[in-house]
Protein backbone atom coordinates (compact mmCIF):
# COMPACT_ATOMS: atom_id res chain seq x y z
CA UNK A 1 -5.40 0.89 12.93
CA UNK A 2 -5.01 -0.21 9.93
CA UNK A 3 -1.49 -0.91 9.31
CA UNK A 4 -0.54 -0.04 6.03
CA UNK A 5 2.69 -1.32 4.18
CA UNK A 6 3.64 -0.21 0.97
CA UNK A 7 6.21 -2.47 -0.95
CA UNK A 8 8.19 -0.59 -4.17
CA UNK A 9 11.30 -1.57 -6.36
CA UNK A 10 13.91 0.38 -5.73
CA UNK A 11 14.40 1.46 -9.49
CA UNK A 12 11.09 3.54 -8.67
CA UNK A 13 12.74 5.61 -5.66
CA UNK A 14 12.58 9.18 -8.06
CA UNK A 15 9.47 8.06 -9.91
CA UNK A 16 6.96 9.01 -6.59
CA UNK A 17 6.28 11.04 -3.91
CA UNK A 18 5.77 8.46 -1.11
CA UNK A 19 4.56 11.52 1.25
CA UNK A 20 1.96 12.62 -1.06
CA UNK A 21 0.89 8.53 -1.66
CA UNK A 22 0.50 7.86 1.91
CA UNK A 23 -0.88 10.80 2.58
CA UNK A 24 -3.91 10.29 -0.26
CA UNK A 25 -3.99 6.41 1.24
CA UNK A 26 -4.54 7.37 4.59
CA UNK A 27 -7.46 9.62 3.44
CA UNK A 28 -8.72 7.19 1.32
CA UNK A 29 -8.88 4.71 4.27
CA UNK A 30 -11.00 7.24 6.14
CA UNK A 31 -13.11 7.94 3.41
CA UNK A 32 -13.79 4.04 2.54
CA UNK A 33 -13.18 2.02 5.56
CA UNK A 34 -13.85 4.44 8.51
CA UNK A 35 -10.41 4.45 9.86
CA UNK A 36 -10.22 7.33 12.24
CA UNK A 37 -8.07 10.14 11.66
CA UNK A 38 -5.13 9.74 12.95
CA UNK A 39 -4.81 5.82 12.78
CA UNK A 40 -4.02 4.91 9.81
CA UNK A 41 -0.02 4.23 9.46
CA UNK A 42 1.36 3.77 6.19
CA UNK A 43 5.07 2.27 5.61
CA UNK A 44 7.15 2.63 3.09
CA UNK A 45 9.77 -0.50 2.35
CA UNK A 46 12.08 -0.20 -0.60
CA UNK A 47 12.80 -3.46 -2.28
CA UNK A 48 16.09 -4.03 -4.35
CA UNK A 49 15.20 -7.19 -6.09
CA UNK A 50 11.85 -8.22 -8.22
CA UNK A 51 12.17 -11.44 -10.64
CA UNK A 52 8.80 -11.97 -12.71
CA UNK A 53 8.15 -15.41 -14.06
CA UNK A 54 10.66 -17.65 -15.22
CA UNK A 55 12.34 -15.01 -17.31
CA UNK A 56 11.75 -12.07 -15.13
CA UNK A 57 12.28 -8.91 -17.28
CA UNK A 58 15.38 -6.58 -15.99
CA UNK A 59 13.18 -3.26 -16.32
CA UNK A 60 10.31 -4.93 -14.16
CA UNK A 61 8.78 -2.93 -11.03
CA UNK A 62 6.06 -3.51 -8.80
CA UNK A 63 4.34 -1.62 -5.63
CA UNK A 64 2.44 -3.24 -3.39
CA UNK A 65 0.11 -2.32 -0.91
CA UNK A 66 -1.49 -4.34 2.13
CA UNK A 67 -3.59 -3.34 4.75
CA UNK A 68 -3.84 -4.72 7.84
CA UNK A 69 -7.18 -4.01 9.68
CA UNK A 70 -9.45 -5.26 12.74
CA UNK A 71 -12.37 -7.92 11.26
CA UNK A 72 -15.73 -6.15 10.66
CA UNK A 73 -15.16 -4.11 7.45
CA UNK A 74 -17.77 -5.07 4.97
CA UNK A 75 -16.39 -6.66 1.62
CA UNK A 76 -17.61 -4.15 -0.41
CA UNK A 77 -16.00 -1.55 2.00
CA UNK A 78 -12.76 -3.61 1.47
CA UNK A 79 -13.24 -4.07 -2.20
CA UNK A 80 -13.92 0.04 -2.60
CA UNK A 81 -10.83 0.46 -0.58
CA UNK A 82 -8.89 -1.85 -3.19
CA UNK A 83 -10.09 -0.21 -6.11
CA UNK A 84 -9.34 3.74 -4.91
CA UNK A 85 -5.66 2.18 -3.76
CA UNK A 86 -4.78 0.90 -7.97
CA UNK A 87 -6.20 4.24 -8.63
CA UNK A 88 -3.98 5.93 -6.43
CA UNK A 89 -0.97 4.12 -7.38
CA UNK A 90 -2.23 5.16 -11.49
CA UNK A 91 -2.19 8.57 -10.33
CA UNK A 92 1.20 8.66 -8.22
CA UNK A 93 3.50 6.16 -9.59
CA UNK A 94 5.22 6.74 -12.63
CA UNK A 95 7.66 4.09 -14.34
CA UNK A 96 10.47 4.97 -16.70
CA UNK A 97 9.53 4.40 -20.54
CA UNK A 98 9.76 0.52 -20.79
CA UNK A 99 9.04 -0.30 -17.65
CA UNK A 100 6.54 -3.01 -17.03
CA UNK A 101 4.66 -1.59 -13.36
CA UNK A 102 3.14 -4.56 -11.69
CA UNK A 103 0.35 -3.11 -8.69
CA UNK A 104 -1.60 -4.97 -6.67
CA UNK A 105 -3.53 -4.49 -3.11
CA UNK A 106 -4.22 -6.95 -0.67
CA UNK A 107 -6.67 -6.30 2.43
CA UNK A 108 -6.81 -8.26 5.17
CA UNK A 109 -7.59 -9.13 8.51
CA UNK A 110 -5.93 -9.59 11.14
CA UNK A 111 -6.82 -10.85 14.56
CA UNK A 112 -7.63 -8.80 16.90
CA UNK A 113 -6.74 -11.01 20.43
CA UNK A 114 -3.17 -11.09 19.59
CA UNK A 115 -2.51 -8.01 18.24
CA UNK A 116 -0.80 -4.81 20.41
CA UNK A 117 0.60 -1.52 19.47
CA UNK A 118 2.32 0.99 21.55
CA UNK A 119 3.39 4.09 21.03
CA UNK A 120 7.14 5.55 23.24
CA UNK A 121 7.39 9.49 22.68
CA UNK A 122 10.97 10.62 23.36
């Protein structure tokens, strides 16, 4: 634990190393939230569509990151974990000129009785 999912338009497949950004999030989970190595699990899902407003600008973009993690974490743990993640994504993620990049995080909790994870080695 945590889960991590990382949500990016598709127009920003070139502009990011998603290795090198999960990498730096998992670390930064570790560093913030006291994940333990080796836990944190950080998804990548490439999204073809974003529509902003009621206009919704054709060069738009967004990433978006949520964590998923076990109740417990203080909210200043969560909040420092927030603010490293935009500062990650200012450091990685680079839009084409005229793009408008949209970030955000989200943490969460989730709840613990009904989760499960496995893991099948083939």
């Amino acid at each position: 634990m945590p889960q991590i999912s990382v949500d990016y338009s598709s127009s920003l497949a070139g502009a990011f190393d998603r290795r090198a950004l999960g990498l730096a999030i998992n670390r930064l989970a570790e560093e913030t939230i006291d994940a333990k190595p080796g836990s944190c699990k950080t998804l990548f899902r490439r999204s073809e569509d974003l529509v902003v407003g009621s206009d919704g600008s054709v060069g738009d973009a967004q990433v978006y990151v949520e964590f998923q993690l076990f109740p417990g974490r203080a909210p200043e743990a969560k909040a420092a974990l927030s603010e490293g993640v935009m500062a990650l994504l200012a450091k990685h993620v680079r839009p084409a000129p005229g793009t408008r990049l949209f970030t955000a995080v989200n943490v969460a909790d989730i709840d613990r009785e009904s989760y499960r994870n496995g893991l099948v080695q083939g």
